[in-house]
PDB file of N, CA and C in Angstrom:
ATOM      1  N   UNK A   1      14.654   5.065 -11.467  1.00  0.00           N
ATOM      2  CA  UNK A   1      13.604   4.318 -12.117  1.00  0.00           C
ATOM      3  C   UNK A   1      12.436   5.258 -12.349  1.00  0.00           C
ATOM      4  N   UNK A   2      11.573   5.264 -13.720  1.00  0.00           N
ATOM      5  CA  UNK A   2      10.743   6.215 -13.715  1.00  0.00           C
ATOM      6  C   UNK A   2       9.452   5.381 -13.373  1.00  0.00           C
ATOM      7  N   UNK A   3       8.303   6.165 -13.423  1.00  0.00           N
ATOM      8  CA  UNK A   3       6.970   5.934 -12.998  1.00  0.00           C
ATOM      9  C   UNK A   3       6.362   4.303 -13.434  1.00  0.00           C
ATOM     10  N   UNK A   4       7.052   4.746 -14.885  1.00  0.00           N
ATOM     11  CA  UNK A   4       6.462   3.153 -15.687  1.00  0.00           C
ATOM     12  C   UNK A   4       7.218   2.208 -14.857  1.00  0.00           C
ATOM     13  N   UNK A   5       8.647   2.007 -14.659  1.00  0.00           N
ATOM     14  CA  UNK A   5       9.322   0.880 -14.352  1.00  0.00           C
ATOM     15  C   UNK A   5       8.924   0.602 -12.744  1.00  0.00           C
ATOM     16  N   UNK A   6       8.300   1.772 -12.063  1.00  0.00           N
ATOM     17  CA  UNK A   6       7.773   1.431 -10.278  1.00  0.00           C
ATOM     18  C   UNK A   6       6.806   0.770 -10.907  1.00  0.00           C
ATOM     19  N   UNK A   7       5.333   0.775 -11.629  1.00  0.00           N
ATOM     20  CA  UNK A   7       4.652   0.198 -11.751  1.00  0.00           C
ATOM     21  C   UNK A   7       4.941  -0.978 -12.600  1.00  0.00           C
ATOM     22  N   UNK A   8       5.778  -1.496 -12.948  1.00  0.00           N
ATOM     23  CA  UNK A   8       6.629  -2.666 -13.781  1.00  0.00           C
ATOM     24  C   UNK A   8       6.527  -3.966 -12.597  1.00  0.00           C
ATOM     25  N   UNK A   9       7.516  -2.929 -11.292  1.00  0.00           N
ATOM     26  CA  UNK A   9       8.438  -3.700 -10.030  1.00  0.00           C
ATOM     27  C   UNK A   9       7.170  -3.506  -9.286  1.00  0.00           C
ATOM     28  N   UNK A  10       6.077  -3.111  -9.223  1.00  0.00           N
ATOM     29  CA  UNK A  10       5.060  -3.703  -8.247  1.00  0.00           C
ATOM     30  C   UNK A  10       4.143  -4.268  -8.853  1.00  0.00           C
ATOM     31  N   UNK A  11       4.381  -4.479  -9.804  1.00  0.00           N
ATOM     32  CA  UNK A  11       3.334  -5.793 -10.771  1.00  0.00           C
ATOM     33  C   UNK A  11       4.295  -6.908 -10.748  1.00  0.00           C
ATOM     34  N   UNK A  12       5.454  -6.755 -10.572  1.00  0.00           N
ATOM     35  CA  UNK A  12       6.367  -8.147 -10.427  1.00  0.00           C
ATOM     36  C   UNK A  12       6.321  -8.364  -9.089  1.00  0.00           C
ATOM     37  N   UNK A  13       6.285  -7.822  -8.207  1.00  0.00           N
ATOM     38  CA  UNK A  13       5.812  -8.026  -6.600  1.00  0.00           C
ATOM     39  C   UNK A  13       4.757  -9.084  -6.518  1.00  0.00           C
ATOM     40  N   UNK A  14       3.815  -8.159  -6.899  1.00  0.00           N
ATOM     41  CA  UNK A  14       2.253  -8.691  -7.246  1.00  0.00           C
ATOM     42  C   UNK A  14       1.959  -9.734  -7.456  1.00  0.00           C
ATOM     43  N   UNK A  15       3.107 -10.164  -8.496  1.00  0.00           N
ATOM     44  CA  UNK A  15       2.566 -11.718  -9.010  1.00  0.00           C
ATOM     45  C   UNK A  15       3.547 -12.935  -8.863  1.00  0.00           C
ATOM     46  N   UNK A  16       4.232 -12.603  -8.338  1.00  0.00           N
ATOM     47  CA  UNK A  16       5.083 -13.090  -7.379  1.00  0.00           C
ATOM     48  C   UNK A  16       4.600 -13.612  -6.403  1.00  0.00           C
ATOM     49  N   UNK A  17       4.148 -12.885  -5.296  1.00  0.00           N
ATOM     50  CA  UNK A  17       3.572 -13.733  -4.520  1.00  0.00           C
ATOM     51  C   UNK A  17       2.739 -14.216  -4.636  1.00  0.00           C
ATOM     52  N   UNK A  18       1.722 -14.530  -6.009  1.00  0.00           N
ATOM     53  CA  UNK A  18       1.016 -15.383  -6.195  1.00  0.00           C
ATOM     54  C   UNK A  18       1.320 -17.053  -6.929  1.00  0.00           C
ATOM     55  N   UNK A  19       2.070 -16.551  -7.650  1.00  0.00           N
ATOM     56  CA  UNK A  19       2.806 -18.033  -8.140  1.00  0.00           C
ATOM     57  C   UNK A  19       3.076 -19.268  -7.287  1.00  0.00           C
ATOM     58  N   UNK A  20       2.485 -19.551  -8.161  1.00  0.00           N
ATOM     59  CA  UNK A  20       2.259 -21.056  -7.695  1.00  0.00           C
ATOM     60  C   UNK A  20       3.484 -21.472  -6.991  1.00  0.00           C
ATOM     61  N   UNK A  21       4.953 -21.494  -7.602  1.00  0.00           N
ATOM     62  CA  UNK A  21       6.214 -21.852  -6.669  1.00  0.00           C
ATOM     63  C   UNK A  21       6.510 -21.094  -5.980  1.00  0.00           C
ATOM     64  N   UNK A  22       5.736 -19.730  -5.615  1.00  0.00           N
ATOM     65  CA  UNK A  22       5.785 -19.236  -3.914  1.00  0.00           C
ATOM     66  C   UNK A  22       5.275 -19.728  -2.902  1.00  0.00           C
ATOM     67  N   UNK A  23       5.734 -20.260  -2.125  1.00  0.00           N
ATOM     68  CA  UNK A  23       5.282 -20.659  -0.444  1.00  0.00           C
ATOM     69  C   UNK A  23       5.346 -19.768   0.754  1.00  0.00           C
ATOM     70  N   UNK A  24       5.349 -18.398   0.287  1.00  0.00           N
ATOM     71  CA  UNK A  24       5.298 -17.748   1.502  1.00  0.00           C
ATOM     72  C   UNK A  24       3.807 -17.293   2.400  1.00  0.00           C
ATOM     73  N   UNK A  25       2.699 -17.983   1.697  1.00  0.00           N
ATOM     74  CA  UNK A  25       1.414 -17.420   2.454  1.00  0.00           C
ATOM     75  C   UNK A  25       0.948 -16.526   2.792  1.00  0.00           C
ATOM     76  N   UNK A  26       1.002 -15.740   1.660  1.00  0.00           N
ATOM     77  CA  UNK A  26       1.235 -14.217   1.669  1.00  0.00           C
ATOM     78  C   UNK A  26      -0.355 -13.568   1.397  1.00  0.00           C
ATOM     79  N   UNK A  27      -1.133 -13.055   1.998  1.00  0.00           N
ATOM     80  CA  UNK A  27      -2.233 -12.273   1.073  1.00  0.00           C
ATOM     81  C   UNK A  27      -2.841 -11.356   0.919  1.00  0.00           C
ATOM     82  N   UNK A  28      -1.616 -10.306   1.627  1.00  0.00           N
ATOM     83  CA  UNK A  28      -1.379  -9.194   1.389  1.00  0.00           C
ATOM     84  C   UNK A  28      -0.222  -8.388   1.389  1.00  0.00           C
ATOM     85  N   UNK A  29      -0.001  -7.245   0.879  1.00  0.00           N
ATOM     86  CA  UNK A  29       1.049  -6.340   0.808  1.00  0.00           C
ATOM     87  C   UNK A  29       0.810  -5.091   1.275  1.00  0.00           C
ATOM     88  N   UNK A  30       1.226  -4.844   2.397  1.00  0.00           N
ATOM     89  CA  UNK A  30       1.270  -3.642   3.056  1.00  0.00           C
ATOM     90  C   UNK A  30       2.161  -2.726   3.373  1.00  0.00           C
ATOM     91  N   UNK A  31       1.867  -1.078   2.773  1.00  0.00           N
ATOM     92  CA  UNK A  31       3.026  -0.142   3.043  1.00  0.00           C
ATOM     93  C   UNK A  31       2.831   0.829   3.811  1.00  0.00           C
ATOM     94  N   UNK A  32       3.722   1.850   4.195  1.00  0.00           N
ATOM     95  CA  UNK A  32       3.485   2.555   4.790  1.00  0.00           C
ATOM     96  C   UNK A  32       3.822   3.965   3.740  1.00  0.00           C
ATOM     97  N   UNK A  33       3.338   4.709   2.919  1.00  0.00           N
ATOM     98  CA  UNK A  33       3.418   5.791   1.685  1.00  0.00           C
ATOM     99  C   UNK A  33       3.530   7.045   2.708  1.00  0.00           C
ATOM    100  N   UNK A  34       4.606   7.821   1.753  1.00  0.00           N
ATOM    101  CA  UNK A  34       4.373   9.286   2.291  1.00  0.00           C
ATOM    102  C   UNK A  34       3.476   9.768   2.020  1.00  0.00           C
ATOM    103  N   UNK A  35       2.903  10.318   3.138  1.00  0.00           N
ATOM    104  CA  UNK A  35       1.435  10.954   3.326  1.00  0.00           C
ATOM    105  C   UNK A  35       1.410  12.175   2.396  1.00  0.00           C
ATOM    106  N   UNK A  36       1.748  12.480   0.925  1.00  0.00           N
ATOM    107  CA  UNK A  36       1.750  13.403   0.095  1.00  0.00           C
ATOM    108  C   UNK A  36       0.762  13.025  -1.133  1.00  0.00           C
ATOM    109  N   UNK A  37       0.706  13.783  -1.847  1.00  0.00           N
ATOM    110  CA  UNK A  37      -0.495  13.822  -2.814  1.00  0.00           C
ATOM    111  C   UNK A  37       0.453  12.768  -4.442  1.00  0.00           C
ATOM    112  N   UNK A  38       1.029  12.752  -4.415  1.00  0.00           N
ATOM    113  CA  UNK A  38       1.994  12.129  -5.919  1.00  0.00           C
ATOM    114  C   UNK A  38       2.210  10.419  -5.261  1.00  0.00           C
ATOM    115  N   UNK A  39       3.150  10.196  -4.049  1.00  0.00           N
ATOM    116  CA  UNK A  39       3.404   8.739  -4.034  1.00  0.00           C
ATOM    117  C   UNK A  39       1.690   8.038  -3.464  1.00  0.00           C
ATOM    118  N   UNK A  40       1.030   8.985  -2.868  1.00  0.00           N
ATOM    119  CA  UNK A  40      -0.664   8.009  -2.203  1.00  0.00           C
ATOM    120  C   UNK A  40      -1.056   8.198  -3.907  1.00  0.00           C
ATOM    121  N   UNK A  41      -1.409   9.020  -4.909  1.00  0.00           N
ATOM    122  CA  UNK A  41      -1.953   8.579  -5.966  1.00  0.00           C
ATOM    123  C   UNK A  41      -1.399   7.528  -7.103  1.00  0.00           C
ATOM    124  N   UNK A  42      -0.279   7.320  -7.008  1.00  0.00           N
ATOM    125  CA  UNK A  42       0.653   6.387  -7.306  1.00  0.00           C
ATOM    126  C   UNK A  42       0.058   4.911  -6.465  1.00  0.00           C
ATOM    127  N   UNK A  43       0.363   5.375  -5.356  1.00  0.00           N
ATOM    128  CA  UNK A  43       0.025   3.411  -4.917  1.00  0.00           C
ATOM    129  C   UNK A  43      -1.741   3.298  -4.964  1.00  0.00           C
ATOM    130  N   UNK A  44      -2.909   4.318  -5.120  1.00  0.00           N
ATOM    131  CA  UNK A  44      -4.155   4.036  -5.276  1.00  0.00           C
ATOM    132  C   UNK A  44      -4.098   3.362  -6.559  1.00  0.00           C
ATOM    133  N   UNK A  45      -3.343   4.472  -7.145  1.00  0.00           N
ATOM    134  CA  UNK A  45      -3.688   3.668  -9.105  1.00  0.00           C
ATOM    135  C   UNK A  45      -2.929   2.310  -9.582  1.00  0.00           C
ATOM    136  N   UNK A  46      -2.533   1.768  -8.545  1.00  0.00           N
ATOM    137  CA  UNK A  46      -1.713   0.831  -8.279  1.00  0.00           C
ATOM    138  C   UNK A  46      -2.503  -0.531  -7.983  1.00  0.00           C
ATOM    139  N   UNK A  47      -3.836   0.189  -6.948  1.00  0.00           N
ATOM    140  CA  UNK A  47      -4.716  -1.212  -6.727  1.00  0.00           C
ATOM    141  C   UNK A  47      -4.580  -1.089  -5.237  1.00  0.00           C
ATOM    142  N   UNK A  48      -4.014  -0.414  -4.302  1.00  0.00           N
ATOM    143  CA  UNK A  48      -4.003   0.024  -3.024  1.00  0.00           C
ATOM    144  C   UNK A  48      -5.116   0.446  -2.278  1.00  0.00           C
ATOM    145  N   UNK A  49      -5.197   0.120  -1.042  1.00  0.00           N
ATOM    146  CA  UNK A  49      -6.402   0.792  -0.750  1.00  0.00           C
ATOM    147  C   UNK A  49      -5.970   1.418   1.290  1.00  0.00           C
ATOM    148  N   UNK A  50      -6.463   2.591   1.374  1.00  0.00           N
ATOM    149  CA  UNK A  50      -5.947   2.909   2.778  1.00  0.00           C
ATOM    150  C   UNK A  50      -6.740   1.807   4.148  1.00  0.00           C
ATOM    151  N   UNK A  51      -5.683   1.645   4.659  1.00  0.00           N
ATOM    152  CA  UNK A  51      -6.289   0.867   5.971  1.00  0.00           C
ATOM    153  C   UNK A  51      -7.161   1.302   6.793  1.00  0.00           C
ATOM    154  N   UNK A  52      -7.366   2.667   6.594  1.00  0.00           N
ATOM    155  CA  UNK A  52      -8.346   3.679   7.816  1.00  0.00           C
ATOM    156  C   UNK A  52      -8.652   4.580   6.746  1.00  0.00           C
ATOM    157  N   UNK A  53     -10.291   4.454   7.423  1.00  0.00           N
ATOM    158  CA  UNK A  53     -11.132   5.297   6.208  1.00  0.00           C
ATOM    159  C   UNK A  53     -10.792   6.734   6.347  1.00  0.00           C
ATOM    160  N   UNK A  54     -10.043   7.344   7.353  1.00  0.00           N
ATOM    161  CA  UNK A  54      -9.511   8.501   7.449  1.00  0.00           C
ATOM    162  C   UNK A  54      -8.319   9.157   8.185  1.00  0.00           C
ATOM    163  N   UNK A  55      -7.794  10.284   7.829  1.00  0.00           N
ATOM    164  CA  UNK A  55      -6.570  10.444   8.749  1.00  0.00           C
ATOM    165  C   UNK A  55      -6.464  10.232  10.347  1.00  0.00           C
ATOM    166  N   UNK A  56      -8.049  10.800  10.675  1.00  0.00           N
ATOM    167  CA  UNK A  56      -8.232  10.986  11.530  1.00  0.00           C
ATOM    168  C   UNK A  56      -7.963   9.363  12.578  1.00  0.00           C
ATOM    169  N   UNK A  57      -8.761   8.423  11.808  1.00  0.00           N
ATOM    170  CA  UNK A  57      -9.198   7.267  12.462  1.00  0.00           C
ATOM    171  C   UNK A  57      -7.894   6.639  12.494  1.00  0.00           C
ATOM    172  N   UNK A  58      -6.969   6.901  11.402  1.00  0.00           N
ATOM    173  CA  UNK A  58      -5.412   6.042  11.607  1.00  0.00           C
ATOM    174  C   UNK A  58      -4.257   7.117  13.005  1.00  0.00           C
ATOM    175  N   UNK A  59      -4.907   8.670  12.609  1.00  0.00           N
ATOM    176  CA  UNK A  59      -4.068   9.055  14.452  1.00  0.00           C
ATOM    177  C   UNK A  59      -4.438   8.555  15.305  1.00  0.00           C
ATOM    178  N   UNK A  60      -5.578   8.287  15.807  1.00  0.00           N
ATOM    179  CA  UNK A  60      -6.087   7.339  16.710  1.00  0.00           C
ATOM    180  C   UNK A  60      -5.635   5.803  16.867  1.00  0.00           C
ATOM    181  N   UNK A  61      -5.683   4.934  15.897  1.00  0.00           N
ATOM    182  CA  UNK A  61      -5.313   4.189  16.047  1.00  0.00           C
ATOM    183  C   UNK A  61      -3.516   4.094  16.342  1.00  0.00           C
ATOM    184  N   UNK A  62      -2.996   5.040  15.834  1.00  0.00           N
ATOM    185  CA  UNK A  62      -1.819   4.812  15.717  1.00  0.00           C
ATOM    186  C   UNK A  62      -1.161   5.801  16.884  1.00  0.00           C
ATOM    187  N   UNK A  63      -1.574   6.144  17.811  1.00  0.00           N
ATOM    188  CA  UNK A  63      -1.553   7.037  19.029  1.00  0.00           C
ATOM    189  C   UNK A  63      -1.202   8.170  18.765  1.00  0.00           C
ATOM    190  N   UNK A  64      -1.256   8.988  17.929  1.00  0.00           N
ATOM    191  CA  UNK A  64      -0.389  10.304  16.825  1.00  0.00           C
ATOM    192  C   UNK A  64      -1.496  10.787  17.262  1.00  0.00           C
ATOM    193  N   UNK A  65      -0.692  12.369  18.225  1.00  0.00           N
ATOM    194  CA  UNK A  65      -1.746  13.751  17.988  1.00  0.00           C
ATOM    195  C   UNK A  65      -2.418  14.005  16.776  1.00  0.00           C
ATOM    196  N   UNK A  66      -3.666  14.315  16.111  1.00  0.00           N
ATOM    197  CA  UNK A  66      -3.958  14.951  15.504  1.00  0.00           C
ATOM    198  C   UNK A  66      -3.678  16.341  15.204  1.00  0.00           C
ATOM    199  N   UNK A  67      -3.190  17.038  15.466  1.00  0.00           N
ATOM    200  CA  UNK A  67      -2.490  17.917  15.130  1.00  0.00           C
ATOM    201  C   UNK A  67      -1.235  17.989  14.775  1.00  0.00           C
ATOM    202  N   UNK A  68      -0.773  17.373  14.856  1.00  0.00           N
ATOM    203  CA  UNK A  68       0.716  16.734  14.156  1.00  0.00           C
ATOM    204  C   UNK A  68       0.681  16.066  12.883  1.00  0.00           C
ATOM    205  N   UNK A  69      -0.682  15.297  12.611  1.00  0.00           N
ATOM    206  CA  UNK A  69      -0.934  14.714  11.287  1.00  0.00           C
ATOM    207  C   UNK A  69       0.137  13.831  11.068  1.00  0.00           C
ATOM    208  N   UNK A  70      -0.132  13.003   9.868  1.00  0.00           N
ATOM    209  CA  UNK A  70       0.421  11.135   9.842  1.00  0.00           C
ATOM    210  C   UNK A  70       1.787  11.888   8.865  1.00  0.00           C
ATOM    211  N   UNK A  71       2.565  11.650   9.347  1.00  0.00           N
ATOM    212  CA  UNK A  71       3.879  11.563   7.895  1.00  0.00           C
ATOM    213  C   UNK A  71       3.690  10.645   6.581  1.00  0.00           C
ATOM    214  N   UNK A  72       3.322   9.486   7.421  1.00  0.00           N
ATOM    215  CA  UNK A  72       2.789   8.136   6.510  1.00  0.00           C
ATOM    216  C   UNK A  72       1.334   7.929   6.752  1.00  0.00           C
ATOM    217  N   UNK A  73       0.693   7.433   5.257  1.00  0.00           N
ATOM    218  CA  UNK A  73      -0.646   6.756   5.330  1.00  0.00           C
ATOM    219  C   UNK A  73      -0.239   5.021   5.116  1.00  0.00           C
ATOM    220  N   UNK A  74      -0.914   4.157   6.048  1.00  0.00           N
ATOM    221  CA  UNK A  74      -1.039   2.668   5.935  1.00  0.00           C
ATOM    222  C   UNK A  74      -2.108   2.329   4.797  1.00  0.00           C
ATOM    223  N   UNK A  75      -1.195   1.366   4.019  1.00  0.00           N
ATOM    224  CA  UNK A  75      -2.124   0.792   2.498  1.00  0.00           C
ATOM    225  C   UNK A  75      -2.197  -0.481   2.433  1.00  0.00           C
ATOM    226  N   UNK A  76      -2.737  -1.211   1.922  1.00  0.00           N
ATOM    227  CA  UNK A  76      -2.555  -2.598   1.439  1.00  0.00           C
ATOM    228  C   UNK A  76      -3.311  -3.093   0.106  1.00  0.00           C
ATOM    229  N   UNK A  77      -2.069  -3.427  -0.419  1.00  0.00           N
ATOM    230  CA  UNK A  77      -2.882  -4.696  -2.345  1.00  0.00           C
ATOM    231  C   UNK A  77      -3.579  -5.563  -1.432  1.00  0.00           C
ATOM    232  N   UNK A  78      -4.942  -6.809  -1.757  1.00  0.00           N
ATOM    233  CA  UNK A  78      -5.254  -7.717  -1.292  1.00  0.00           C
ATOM    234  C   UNK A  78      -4.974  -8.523  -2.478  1.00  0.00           C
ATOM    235  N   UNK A  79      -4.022  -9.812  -2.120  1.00  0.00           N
ATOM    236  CA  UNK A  79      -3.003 -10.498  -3.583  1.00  0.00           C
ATOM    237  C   UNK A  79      -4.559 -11.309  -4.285  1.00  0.00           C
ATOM    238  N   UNK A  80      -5.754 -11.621  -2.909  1.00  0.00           N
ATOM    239  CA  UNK A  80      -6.694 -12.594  -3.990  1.00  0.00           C
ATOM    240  C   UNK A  80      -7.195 -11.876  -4.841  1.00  0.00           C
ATOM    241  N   UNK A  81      -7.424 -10.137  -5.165  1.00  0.00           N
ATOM    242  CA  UNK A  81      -7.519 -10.166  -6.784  1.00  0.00           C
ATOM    243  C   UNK A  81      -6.666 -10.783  -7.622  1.00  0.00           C
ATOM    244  N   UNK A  82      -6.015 -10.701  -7.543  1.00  0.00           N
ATOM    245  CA  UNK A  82      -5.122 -11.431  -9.089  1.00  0.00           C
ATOM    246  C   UNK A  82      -5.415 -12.960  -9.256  1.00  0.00           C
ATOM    247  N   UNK A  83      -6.133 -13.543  -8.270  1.00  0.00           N
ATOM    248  CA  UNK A  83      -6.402 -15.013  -8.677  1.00  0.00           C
ATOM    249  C   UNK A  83      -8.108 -14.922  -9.441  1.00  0.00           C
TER     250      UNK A  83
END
């Protein structure tokens, strides 16, 4: 699947769980992105936003040496934009 059709299938995500004949109580979407420069600018331009204002503050939270650094950064869409 190329770039256009990921951003196709997470706009059909997107609005999906907002539809009205969804009942899952959903109001957010959260991933875990490889911590690389192409898939994190991909899910920012996406409408993503990181859970920890820095690497630093998500090793901490997430008990990870800092010196080892995150493999993954934590993101989340919040679905009430789209309403």
């Amino acid at each position: 699947m190329g770039e256009a059709g990921s951003y196709k299938l997470l706009d059909y995500i997107k609005h999906w769980f907002v539809d009205p004949n969804n009942k899952t109580g959903c109001r957010y979407l959260v991933i875990d992105a490889d911590n690389q420069p192409v898939p994190l600018a991909f899910y920012e331009a996406n409408g993503f936003k990181y859970m920890f204002s820095s690497e630093l503050q998500e090793c901490e939270y997430r008990n990870i040496d800092k010196s080892i650094g995150l493999k993954t950064r934590m993101m989340y869409f919040d679905l009430m934009l789209l309403n």
